[in-house]
PDB file of N, CA and C in Angstrom:
ATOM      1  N   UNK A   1     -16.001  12.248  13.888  1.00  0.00           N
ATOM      2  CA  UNK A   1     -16.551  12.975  15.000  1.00  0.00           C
ATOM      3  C   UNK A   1     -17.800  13.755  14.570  1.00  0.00           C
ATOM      4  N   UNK A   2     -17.545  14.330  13.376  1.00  0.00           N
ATOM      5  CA  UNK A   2     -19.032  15.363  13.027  1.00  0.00           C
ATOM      6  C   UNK A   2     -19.770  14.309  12.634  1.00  0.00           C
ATOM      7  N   UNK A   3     -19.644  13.031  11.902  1.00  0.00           N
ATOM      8  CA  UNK A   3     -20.570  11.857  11.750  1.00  0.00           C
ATOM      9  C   UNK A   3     -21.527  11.913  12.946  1.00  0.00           C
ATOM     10  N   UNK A   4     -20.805  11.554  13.770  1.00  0.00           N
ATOM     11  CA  UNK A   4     -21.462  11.083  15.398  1.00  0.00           C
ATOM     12  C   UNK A   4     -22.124  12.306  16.073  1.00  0.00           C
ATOM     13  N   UNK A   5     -21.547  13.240  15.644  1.00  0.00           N
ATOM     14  CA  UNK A   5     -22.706  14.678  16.114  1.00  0.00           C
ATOM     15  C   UNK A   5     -23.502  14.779  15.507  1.00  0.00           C
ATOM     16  N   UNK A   6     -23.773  14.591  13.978  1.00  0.00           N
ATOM     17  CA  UNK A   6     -24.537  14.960  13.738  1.00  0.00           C
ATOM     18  C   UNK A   6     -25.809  13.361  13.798  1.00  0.00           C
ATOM     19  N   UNK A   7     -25.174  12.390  14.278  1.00  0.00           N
ATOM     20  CA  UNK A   7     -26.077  11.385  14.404  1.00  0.00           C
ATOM     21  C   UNK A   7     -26.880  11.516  15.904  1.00  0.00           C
ATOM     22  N   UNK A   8     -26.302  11.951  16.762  1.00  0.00           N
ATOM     23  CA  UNK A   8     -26.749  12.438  18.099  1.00  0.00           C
ATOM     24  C   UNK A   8     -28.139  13.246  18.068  1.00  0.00           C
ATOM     25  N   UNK A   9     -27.331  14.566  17.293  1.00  0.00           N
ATOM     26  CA  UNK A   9     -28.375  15.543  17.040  1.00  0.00           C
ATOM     27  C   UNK A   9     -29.664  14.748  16.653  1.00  0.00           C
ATOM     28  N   UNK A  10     -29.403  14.110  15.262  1.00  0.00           N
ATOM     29  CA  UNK A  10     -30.449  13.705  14.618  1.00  0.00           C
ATOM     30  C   UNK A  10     -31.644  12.834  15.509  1.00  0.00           C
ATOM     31  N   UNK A  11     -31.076  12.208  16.180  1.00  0.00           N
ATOM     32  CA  UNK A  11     -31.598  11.185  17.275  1.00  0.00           C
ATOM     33  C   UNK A  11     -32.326  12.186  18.337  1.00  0.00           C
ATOM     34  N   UNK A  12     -31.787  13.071  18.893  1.00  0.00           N
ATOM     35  CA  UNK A  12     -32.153  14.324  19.491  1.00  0.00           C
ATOM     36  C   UNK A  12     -33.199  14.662  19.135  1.00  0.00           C
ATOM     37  N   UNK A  13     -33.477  14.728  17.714  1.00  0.00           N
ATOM     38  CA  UNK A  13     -34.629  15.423  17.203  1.00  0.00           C
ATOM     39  C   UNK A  13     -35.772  15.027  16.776  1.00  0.00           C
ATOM     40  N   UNK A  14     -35.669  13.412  16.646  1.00  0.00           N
ATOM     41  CA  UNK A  14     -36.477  12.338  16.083  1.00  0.00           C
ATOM     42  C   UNK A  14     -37.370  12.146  17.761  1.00  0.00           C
ATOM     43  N   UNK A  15     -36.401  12.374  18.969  1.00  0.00           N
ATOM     44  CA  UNK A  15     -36.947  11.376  20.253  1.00  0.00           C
ATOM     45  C   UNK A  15     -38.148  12.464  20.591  1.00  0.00           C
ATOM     46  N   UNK A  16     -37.378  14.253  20.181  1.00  0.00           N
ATOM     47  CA  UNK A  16     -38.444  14.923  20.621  1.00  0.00           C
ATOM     48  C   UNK A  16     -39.774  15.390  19.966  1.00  0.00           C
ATOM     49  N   UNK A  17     -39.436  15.097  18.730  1.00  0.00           N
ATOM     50  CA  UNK A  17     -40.428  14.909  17.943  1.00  0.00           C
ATOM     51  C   UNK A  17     -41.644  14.171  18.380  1.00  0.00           C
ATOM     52  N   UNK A  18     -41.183  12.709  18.706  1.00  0.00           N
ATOM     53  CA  UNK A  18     -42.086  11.701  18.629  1.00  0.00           C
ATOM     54  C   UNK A  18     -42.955  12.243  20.147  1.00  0.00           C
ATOM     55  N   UNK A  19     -41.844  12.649  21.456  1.00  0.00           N
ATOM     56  CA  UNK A  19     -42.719  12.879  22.629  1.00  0.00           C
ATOM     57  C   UNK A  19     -43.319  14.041  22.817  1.00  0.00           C
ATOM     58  N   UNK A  20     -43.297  15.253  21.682  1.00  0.00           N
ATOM     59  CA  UNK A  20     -43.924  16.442  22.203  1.00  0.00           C
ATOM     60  C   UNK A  20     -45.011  16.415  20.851  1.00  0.00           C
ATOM     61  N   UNK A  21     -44.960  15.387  20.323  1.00  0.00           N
ATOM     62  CA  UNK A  21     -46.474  15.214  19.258  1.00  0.00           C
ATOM     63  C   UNK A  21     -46.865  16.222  18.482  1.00  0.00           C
ATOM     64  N   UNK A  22     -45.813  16.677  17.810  1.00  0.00           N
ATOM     65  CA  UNK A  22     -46.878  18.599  17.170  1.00  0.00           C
ATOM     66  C   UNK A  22     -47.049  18.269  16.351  1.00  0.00           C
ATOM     67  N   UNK A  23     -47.190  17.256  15.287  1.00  0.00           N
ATOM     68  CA  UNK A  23     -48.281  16.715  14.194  1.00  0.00           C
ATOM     69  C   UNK A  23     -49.497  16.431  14.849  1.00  0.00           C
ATOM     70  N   UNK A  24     -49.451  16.121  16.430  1.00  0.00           N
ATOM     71  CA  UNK A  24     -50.968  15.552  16.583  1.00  0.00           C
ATOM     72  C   UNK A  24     -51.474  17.466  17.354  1.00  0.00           C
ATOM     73  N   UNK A  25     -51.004  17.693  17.545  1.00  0.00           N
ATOM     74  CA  UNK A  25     -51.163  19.199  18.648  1.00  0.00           C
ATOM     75  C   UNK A  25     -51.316  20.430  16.887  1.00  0.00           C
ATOM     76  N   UNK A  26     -50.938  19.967  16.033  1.00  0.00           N
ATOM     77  CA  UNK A  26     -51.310  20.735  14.929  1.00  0.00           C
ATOM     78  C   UNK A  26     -52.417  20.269  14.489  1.00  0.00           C
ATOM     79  N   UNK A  27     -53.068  19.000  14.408  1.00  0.00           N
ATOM     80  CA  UNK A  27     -53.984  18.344  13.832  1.00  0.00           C
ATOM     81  C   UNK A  27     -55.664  19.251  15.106  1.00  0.00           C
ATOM     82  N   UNK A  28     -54.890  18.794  16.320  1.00  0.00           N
ATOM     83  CA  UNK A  28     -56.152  19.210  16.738  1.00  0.00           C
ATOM     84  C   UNK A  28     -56.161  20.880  17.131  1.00  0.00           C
ATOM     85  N   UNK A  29     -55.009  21.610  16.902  1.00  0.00           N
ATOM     86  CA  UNK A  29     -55.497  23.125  16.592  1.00  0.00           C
ATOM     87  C   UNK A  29     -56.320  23.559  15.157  1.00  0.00           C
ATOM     88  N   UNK A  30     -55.683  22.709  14.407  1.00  0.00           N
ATOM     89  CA  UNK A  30     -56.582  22.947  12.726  1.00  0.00           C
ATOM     90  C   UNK A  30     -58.197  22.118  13.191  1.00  0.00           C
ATOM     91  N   UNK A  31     -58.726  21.185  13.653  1.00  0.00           N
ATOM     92  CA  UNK A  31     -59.478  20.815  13.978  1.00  0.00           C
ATOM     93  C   UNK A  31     -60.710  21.948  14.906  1.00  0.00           C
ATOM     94  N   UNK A  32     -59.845  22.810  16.012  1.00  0.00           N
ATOM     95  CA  UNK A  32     -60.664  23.329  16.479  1.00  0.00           C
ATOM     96  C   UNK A  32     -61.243  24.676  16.015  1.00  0.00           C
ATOM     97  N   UNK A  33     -60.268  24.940  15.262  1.00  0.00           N
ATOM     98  CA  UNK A  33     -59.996  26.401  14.070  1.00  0.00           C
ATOM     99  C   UNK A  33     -61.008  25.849  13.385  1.00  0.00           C
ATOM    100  N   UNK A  34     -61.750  24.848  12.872  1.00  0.00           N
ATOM    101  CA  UNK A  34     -62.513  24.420  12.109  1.00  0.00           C
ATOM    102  C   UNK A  34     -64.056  24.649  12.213  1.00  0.00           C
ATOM    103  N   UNK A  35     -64.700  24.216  14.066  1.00  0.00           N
ATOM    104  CA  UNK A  35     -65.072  24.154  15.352  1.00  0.00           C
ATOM    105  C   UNK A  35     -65.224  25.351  15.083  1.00  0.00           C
ATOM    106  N   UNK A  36     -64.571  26.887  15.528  1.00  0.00           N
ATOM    107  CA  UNK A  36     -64.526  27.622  15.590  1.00  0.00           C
ATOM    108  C   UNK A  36     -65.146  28.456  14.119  1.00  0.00           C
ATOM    109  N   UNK A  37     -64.916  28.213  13.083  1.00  0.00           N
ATOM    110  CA  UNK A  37     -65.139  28.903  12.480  1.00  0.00           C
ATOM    111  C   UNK A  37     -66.828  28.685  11.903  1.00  0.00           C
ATOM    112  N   UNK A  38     -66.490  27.268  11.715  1.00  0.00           N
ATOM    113  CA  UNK A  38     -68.285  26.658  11.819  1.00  0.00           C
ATOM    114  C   UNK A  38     -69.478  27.730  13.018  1.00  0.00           C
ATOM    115  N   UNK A  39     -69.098  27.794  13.956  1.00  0.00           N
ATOM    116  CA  UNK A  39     -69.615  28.378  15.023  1.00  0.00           C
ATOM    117  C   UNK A  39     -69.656  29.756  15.231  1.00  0.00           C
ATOM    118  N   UNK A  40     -68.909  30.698  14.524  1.00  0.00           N
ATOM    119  CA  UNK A  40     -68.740  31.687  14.139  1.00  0.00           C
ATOM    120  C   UNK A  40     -69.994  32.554  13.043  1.00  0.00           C
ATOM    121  N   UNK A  41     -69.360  31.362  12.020  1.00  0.00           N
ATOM    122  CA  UNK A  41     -70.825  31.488  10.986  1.00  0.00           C
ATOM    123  C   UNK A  41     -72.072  30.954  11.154  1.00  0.00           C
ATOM    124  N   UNK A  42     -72.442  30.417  11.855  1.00  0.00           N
ATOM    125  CA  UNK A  42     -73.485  29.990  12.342  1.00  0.00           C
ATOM    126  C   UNK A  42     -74.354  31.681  13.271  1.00  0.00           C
ATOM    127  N   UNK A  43     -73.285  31.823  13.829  1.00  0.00           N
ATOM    128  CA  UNK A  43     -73.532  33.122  14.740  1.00  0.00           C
ATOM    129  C   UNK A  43     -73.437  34.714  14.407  1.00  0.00           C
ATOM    130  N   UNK A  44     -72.790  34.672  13.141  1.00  0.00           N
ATOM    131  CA  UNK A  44     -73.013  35.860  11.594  1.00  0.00           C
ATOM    132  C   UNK A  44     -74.406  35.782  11.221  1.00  0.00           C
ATOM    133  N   UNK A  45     -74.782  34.781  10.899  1.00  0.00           N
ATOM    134  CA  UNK A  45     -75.690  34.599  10.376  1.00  0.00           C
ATOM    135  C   UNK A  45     -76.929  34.881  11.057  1.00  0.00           C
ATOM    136  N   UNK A  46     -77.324  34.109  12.125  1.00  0.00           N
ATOM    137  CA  UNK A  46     -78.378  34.312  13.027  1.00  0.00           C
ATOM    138  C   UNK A  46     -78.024  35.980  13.666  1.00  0.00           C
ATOM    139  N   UNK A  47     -77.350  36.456  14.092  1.00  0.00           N
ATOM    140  CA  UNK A  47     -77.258  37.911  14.261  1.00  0.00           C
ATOM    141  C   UNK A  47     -78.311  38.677  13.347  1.00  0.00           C
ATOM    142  N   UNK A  48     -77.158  38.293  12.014  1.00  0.00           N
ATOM    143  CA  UNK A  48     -77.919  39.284  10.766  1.00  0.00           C
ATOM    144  C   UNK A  48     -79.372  38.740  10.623  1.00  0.00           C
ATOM    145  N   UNK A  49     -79.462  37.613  10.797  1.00  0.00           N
ATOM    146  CA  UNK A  49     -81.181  37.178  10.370  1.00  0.00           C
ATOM    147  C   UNK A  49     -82.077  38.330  11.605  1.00  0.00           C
ATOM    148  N   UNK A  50     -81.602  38.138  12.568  1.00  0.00           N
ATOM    149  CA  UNK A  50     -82.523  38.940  13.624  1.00  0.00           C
ATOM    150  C   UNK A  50     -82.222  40.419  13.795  1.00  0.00           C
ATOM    151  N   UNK A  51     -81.576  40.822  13.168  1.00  0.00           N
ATOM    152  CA  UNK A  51     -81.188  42.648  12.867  1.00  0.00           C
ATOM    153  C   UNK A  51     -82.139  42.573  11.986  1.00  0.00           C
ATOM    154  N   UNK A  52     -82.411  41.467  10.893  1.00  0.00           N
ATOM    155  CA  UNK A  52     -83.146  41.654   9.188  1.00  0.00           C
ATOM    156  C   UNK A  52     -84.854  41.576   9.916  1.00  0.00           C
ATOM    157  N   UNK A  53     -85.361  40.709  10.692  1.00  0.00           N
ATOM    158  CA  UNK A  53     -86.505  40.790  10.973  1.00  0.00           C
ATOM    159  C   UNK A  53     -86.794  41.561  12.148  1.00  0.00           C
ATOM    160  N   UNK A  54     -86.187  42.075  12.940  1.00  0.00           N
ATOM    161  CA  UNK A  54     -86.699  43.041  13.698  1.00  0.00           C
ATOM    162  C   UNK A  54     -86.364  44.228  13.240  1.00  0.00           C
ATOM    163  N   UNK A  55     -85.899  44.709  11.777  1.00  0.00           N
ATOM    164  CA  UNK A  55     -86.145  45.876  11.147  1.00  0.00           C
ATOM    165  C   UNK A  55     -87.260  45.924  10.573  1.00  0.00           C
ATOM    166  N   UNK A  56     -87.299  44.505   9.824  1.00  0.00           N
ATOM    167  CA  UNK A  56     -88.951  44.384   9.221  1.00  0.00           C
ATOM    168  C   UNK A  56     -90.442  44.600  10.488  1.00  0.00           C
ATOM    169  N   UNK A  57     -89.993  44.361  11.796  1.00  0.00           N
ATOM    170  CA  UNK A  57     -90.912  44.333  12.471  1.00  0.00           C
ATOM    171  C   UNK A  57     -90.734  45.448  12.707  1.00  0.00           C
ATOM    172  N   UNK A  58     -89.991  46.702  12.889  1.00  0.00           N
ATOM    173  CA  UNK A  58     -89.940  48.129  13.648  1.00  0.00           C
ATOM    174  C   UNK A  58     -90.683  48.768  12.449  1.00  0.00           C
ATOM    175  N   UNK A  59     -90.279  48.578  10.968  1.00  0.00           N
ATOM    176  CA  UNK A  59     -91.043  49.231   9.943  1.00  0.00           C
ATOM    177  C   UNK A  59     -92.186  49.343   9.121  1.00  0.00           C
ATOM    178  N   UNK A  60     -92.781  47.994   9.590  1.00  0.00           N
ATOM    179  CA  UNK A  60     -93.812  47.408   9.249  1.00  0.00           C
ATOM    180  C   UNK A  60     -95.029  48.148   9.704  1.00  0.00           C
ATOM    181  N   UNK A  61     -95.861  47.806   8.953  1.00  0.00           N
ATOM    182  CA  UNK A  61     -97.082  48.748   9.304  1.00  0.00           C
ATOM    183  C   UNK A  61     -98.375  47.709   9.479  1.00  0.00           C
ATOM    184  N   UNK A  62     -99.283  48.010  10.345  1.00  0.00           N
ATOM    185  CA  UNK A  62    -100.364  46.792  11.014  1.00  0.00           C
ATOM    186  C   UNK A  62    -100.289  47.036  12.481  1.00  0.00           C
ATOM    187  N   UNK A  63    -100.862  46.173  13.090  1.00  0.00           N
ATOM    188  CA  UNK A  63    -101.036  46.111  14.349  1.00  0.00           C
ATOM    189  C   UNK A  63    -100.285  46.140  15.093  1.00  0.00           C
ATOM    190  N   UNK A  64     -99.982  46.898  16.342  1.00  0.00           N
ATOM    191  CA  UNK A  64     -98.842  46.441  17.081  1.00  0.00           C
ATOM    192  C   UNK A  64     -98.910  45.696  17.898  1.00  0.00           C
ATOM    193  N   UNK A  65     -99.895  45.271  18.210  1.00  0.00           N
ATOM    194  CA  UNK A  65    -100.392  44.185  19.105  1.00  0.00           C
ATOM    195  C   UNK A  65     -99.232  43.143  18.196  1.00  0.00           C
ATOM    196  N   UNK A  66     -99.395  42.319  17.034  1.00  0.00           N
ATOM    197  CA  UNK A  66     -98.608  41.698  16.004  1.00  0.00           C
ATOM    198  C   UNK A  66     -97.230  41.926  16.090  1.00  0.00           C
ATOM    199  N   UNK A  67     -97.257  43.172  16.129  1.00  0.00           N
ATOM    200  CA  UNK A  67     -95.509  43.469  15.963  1.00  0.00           C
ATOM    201  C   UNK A  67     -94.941  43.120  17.198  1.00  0.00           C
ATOM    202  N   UNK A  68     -95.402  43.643  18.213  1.00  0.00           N
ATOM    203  CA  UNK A  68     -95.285  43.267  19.746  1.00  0.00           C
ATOM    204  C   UNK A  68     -94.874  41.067  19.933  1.00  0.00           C
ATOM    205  N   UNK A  69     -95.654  40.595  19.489  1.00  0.00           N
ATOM    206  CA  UNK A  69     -95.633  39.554  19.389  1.00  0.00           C
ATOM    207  C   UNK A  69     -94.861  38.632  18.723  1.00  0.00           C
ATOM    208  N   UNK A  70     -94.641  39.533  17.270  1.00  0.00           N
ATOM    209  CA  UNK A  70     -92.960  38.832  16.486  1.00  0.00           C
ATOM    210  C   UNK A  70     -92.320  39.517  17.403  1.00  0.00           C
ATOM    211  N   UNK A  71     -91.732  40.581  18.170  1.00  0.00           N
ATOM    212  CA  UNK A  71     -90.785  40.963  19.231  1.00  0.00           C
ATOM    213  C   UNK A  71     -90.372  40.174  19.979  1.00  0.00           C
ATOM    214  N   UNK A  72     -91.386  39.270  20.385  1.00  0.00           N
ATOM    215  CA  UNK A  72     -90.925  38.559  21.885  1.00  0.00           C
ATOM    216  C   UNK A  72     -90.971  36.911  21.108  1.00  0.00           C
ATOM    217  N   UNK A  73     -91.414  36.907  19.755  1.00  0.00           N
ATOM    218  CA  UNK A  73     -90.976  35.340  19.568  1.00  0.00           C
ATOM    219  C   UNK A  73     -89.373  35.600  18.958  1.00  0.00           C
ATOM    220  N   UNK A  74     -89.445  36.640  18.430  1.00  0.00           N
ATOM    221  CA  UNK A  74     -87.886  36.700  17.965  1.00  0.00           C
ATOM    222  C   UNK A  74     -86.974  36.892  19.034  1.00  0.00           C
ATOM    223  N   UNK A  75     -87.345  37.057  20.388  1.00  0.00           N
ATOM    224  CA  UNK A  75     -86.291  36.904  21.209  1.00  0.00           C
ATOM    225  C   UNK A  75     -86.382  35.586  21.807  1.00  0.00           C
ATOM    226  N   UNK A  76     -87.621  35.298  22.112  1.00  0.00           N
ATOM    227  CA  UNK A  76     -87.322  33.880  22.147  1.00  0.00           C
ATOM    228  C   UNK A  76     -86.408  32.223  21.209  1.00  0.00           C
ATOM    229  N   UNK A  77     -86.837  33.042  19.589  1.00  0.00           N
ATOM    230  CA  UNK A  77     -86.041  31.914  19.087  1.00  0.00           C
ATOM    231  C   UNK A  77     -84.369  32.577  19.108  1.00  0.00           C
ATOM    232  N   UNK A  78     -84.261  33.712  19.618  1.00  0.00           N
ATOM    233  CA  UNK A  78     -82.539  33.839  19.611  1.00  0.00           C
ATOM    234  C   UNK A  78     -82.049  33.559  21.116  1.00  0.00           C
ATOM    235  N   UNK A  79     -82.679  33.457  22.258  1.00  0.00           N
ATOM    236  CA  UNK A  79     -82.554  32.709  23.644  1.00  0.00           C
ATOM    237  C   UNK A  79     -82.183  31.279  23.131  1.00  0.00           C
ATOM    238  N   UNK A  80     -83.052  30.807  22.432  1.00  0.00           N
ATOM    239  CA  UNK A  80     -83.305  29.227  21.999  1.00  0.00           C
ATOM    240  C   UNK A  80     -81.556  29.041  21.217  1.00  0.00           C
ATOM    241  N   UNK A  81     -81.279  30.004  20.346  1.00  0.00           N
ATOM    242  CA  UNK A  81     -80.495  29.898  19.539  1.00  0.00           C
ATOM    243  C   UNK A  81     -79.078  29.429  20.231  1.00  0.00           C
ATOM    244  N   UNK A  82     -79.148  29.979  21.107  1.00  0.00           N
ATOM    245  CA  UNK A  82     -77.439  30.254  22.151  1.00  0.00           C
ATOM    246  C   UNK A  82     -77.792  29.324  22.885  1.00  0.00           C
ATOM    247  N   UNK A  83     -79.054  28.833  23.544  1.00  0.00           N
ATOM    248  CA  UNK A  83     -79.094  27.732  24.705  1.00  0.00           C
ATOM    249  C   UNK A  83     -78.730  26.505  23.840  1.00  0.00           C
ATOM    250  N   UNK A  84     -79.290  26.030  22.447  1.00  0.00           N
ATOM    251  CA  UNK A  84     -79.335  25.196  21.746  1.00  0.00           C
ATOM    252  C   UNK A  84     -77.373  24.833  20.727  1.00  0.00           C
ATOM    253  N   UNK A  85     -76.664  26.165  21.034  1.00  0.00           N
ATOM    254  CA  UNK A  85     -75.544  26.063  19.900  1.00  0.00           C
ATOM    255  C   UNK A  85     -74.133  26.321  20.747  1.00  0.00           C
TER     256      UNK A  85
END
């Protein structure tokens, strides 16, 4: 009798295995965690790059006509950045 229960069970556990797929539902959460983190650092990065040059542009000394002008291309290539990623 416990033979056959526990062959039931086992069968039980193999059928739901196979139809609720969480080797493939783990594969593509580690996949998007991946996705995610790629995209993350991508977006660390470009942050800090544009905190780093628009400090250089607030401290910089020269024209402001110039400075004015890295201002608005550096917002343009970080518009570009998010439309593009």
């Amino acid at each position: 009798m416990a033979s056959g229960l526990a062959s039931v069970v086992s069968t039980l556990l193999v059928t739901l295995r196979t139809n609720v797929k969480y080797d493939l539902k783990a594969e593509m959460f580690r996949n998007a965690a991946g996705q995610y983190r790629i995209l993350a650092t991508k977006l660390e990065e470009r942050v800090s790059m544009h905190r780093h040059l628009l400090n250089e542009v607030d401290t910089g000394l020269g024209d402001p006509k110039q400075r004015h002008e890295a201002h608005l291309k550096e917002k343009e290539d970080m518009v570009n950045f998010f439309n593009t990623t």
